[in-house]
N, C-alpha and C. Protein backbone atom coordinates (compact mmCIF):
# COMPACT_ATOMS: atom_id res chain seq x y z
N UNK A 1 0.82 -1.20 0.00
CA UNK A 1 0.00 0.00 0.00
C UNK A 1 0.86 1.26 0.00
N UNK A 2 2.41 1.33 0.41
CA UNK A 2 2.86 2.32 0.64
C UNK A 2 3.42 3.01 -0.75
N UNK A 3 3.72 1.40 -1.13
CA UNK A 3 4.16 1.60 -2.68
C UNK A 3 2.95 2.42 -3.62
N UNK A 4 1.70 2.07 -3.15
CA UNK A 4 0.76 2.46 -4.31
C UNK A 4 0.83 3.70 -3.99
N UNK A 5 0.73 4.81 -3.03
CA UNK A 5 0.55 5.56 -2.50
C UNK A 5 1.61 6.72 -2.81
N UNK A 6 3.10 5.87 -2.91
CA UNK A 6 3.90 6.91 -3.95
C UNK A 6 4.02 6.81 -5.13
N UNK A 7 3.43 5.53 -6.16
CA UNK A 7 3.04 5.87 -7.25
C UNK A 7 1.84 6.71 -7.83
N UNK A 8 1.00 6.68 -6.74
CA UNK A 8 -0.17 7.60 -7.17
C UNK A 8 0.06 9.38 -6.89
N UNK A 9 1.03 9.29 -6.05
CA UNK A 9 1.49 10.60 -5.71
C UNK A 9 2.45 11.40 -6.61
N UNK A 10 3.11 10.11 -7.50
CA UNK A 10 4.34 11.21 -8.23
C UNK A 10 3.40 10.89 -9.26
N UNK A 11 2.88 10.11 -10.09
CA UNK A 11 1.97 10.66 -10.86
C UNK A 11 0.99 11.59 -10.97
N UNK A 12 0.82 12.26 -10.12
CA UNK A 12 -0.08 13.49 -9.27
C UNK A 12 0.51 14.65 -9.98
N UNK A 13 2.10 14.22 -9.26
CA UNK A 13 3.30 15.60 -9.16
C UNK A 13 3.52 15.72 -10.67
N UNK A 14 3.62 14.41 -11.65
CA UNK A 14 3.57 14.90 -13.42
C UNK A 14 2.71 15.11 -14.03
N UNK A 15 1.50 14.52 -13.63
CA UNK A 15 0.37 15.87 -14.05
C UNK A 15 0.27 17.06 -13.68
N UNK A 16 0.71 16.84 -12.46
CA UNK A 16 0.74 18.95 -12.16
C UNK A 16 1.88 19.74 -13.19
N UNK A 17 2.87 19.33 -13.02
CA UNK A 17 3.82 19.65 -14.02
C UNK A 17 3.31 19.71 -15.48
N UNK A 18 3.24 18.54 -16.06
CA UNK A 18 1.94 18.64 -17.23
C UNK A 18 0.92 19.91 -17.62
N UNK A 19 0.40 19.87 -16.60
CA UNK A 19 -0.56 21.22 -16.86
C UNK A 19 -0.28 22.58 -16.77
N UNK A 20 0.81 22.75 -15.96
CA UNK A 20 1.67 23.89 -15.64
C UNK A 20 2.06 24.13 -16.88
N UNK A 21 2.71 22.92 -17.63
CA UNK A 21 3.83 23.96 -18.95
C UNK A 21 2.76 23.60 -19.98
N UNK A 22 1.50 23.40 -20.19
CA UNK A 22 0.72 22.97 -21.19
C UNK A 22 -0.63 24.07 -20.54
N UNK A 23 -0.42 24.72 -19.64
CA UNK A 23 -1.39 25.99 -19.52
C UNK A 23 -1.43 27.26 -20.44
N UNK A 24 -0.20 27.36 -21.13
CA UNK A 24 -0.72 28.56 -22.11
C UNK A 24 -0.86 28.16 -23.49
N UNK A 25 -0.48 26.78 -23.78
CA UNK A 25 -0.89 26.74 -25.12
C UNK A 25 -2.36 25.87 -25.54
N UNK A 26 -2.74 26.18 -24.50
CA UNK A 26 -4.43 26.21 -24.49
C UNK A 26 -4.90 27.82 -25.53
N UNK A 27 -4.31 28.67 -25.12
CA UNK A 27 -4.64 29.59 -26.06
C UNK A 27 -4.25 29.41 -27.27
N UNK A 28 -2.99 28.98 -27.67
CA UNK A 28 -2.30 29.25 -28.76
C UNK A 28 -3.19 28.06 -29.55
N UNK A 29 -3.78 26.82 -29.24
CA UNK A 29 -4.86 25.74 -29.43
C UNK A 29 -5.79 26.26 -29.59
N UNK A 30 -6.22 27.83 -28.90
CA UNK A 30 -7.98 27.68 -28.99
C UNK A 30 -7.74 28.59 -30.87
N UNK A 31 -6.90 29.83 -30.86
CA UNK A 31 -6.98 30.43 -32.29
C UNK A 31 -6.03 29.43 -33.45
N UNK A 32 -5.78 28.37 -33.24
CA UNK A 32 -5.40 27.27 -34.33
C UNK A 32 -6.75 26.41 -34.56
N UNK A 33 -7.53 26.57 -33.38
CA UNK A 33 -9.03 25.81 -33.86
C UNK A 33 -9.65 26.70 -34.58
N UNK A 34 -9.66 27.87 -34.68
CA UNK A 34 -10.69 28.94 -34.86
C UNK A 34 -9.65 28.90 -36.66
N UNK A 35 -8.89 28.70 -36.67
CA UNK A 35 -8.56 28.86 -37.75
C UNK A 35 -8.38 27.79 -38.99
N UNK A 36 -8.41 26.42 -38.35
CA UNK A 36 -8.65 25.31 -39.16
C UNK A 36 -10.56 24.97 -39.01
N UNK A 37 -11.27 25.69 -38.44
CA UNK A 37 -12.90 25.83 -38.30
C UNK A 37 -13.03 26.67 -39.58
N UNK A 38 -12.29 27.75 -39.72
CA UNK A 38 -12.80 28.50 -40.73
C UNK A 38 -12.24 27.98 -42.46
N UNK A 39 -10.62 27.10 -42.05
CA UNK A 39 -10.10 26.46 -43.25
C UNK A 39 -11.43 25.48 -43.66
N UNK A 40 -11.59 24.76 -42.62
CA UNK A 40 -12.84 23.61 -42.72
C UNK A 40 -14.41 23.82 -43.51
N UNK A 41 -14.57 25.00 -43.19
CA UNK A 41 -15.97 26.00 -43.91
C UNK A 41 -15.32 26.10 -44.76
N UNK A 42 -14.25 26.90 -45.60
CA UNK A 42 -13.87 27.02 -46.58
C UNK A 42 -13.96 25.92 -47.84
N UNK A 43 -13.23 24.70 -47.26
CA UNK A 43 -13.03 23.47 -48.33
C UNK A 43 -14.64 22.77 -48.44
N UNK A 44 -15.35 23.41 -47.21
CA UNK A 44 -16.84 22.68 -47.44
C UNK A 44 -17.62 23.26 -48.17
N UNK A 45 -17.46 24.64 -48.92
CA UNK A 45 -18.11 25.19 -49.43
C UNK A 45 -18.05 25.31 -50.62
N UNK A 46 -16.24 25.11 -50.84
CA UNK A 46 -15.47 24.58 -52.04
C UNK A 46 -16.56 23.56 -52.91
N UNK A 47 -16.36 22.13 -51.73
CA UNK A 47 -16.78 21.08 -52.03
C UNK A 47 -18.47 21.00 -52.52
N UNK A 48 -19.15 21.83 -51.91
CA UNK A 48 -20.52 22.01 -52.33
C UNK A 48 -20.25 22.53 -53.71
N UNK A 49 -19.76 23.83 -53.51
CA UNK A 49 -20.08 24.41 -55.09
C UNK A 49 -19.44 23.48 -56.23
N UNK A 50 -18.52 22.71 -55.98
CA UNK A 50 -18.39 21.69 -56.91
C UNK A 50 -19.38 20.48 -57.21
N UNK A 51 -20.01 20.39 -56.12
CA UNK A 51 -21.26 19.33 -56.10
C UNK A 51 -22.72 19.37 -56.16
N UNK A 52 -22.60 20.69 -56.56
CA UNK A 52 -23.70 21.13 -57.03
C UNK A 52 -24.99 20.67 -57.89
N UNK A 53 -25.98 19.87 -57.91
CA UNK A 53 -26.59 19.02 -58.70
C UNK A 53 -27.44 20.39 -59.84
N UNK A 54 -26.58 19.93 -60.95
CA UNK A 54 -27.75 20.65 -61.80
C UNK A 54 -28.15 19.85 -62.92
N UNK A 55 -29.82 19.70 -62.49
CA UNK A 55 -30.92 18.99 -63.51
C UNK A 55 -30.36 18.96 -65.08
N UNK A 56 -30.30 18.05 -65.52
CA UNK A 56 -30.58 17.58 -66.75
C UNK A 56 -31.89 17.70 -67.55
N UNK A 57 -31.64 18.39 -68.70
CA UNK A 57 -32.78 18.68 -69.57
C UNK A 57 -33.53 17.40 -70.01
N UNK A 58 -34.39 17.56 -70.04
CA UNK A 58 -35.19 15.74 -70.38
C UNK A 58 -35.61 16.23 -72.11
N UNK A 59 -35.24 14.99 -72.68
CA UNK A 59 -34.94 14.81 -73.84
C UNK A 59 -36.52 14.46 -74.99
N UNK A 60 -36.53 15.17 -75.53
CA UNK A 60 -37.97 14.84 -76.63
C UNK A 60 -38.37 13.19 -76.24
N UNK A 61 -39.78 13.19 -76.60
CA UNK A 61 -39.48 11.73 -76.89
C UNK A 61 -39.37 11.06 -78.20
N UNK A 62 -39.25 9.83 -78.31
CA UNK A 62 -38.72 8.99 -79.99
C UNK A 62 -40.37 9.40 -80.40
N UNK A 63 -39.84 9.57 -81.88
CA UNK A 63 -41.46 9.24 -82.24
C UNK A 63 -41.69 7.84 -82.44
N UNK A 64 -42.82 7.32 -82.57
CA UNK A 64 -43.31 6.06 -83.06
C UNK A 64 -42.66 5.44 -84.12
N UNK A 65 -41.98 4.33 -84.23
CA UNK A 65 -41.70 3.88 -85.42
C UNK A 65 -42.79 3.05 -86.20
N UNK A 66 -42.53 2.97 -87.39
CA UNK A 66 -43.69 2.71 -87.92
C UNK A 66 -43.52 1.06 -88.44
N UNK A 67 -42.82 0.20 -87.56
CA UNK A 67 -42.49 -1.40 -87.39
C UNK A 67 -43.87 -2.06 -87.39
N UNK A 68 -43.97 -3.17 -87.99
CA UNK A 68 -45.17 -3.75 -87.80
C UNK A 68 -44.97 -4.62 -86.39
N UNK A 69 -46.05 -4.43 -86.15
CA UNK A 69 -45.95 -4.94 -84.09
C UNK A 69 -46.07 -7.04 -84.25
N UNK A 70 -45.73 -7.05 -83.96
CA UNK A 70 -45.70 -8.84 -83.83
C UNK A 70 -46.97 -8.74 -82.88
N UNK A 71 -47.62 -9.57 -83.46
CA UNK A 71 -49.11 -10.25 -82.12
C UNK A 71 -49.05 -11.73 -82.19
N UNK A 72 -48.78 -11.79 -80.96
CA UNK A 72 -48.86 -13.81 -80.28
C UNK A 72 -50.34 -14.35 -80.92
N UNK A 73 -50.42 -15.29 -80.82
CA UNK A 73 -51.94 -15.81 -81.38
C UNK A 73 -52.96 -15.77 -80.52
N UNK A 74 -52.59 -15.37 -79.19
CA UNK A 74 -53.84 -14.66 -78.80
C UNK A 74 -54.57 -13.55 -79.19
N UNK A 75 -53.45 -12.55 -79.75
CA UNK A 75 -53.97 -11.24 -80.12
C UNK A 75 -54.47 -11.53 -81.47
N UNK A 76 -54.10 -12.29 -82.30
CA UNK A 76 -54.83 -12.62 -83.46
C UNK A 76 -55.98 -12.77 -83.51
N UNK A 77 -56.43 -14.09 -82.33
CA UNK A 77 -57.73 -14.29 -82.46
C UNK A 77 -58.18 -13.30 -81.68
N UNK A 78 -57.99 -12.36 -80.80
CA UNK A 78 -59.23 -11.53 -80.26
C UNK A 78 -59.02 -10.40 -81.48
N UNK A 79 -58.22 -10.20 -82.66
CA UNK A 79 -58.25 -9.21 -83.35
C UNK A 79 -59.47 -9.74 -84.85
N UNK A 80 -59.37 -10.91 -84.82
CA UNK A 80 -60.08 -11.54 -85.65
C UNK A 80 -61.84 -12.10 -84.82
N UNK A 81 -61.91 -12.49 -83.93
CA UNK A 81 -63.35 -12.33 -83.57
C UNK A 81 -63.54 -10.65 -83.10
N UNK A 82 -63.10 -9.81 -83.32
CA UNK A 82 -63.79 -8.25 -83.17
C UNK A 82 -63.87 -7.92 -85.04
N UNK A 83 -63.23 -8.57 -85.57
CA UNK A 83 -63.75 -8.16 -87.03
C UNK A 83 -64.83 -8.78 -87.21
N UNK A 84 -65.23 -10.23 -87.12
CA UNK A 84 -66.44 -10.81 -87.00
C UNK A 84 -67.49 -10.13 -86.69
N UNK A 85 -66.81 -9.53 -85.61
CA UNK A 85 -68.42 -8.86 -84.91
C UNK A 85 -68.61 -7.76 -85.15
N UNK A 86 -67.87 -7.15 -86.23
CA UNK A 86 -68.04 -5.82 -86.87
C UNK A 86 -68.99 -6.04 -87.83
N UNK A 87 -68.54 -6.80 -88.54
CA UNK A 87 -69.14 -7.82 -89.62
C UNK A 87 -70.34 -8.10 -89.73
N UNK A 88 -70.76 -8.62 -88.34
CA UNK A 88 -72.10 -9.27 -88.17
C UNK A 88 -72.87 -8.01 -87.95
N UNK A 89 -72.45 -6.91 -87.32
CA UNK A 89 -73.09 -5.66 -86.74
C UNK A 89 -73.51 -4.85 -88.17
N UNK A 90 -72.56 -5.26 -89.26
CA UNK A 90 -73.11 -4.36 -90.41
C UNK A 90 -74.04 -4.95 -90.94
N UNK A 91 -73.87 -6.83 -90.97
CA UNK A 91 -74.61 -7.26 -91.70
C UNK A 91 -75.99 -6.59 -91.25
N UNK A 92 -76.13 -7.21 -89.68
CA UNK A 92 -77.83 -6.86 -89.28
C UNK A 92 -77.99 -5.40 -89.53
N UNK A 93 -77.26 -4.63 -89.77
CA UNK A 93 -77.88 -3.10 -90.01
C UNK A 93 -78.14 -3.11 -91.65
N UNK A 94 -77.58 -3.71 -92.20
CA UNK A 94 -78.13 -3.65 -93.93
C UNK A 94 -79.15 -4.67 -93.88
N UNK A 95 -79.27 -5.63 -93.31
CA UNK A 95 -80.92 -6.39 -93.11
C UNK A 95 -82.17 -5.70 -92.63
N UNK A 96 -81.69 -5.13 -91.44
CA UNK A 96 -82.91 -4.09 -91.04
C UNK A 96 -82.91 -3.02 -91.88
N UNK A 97 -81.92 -2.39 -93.01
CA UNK A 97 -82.36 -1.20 -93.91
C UNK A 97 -83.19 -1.73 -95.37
N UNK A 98 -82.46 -3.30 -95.69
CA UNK A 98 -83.25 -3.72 -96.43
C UNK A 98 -85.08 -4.35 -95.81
N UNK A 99 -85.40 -4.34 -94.89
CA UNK A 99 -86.54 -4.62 -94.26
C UNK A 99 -86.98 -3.13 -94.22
N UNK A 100 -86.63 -2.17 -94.48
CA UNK A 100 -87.21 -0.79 -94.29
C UNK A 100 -87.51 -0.05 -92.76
N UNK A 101 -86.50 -0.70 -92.13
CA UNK A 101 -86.18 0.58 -91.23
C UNK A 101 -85.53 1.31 -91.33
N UNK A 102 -85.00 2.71 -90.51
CA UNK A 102 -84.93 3.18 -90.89
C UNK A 102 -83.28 3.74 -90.58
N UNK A 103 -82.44 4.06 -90.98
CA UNK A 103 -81.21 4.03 -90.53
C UNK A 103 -80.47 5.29 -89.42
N UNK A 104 -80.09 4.50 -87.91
CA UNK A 104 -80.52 5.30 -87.00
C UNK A 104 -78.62 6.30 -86.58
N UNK A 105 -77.65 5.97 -87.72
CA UNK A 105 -76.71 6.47 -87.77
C UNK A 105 -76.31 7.59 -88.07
């Protein structure tokens, strides 16, 4: 215990010492902060105005090409029973004009 007691003591005595010769360049530390704070704003502002996002103009669109479209054979047949039934829709309207009604188009 006696031992701990003078190691805790002269380590005492070099921190006091410590702070003694490291008491004024607390100042000379505080305007080297104030001055790498303001270097620091500087390169950040740098860095913004270089990073600046500016929008891209959006571009016309393609026109339509005029490719004939491929249709699977589903689209065939629903493109071919709607002609049917175009078909059938004219027929019965030229049946009812030949029966003398009267045409309501």
């Amino acid at each position: 215990t006696q031992l701990g007691r003078q190691q805790r003591s002269q380590r005492a005595k070099e921190e006091l010492e410590k702070a003694q010769k490291t008491q004024f360049s607390v100042a000379v530390k505080a305007s080297t902060q104030l001055q790498s704070a303001k270097l620091r704003q500087e390169v950040e502002e740098k860095l913004n105005q270089e990073q600046r996002f500016v929008p891209l103009k959006a571009r016309k669109a393609p026109k339509p090409s005029s490719a004939p479209v491929k249709l699977n054979a589903a689209a065939i047949l629903r493109e071919e029973m709607f002609y049917r039934a175009q078909i059938e829709e004219e027929a019965k309207r030229l049946t009812a004009l030949e029966n003398g009604e009267l045409d309501t188009q």
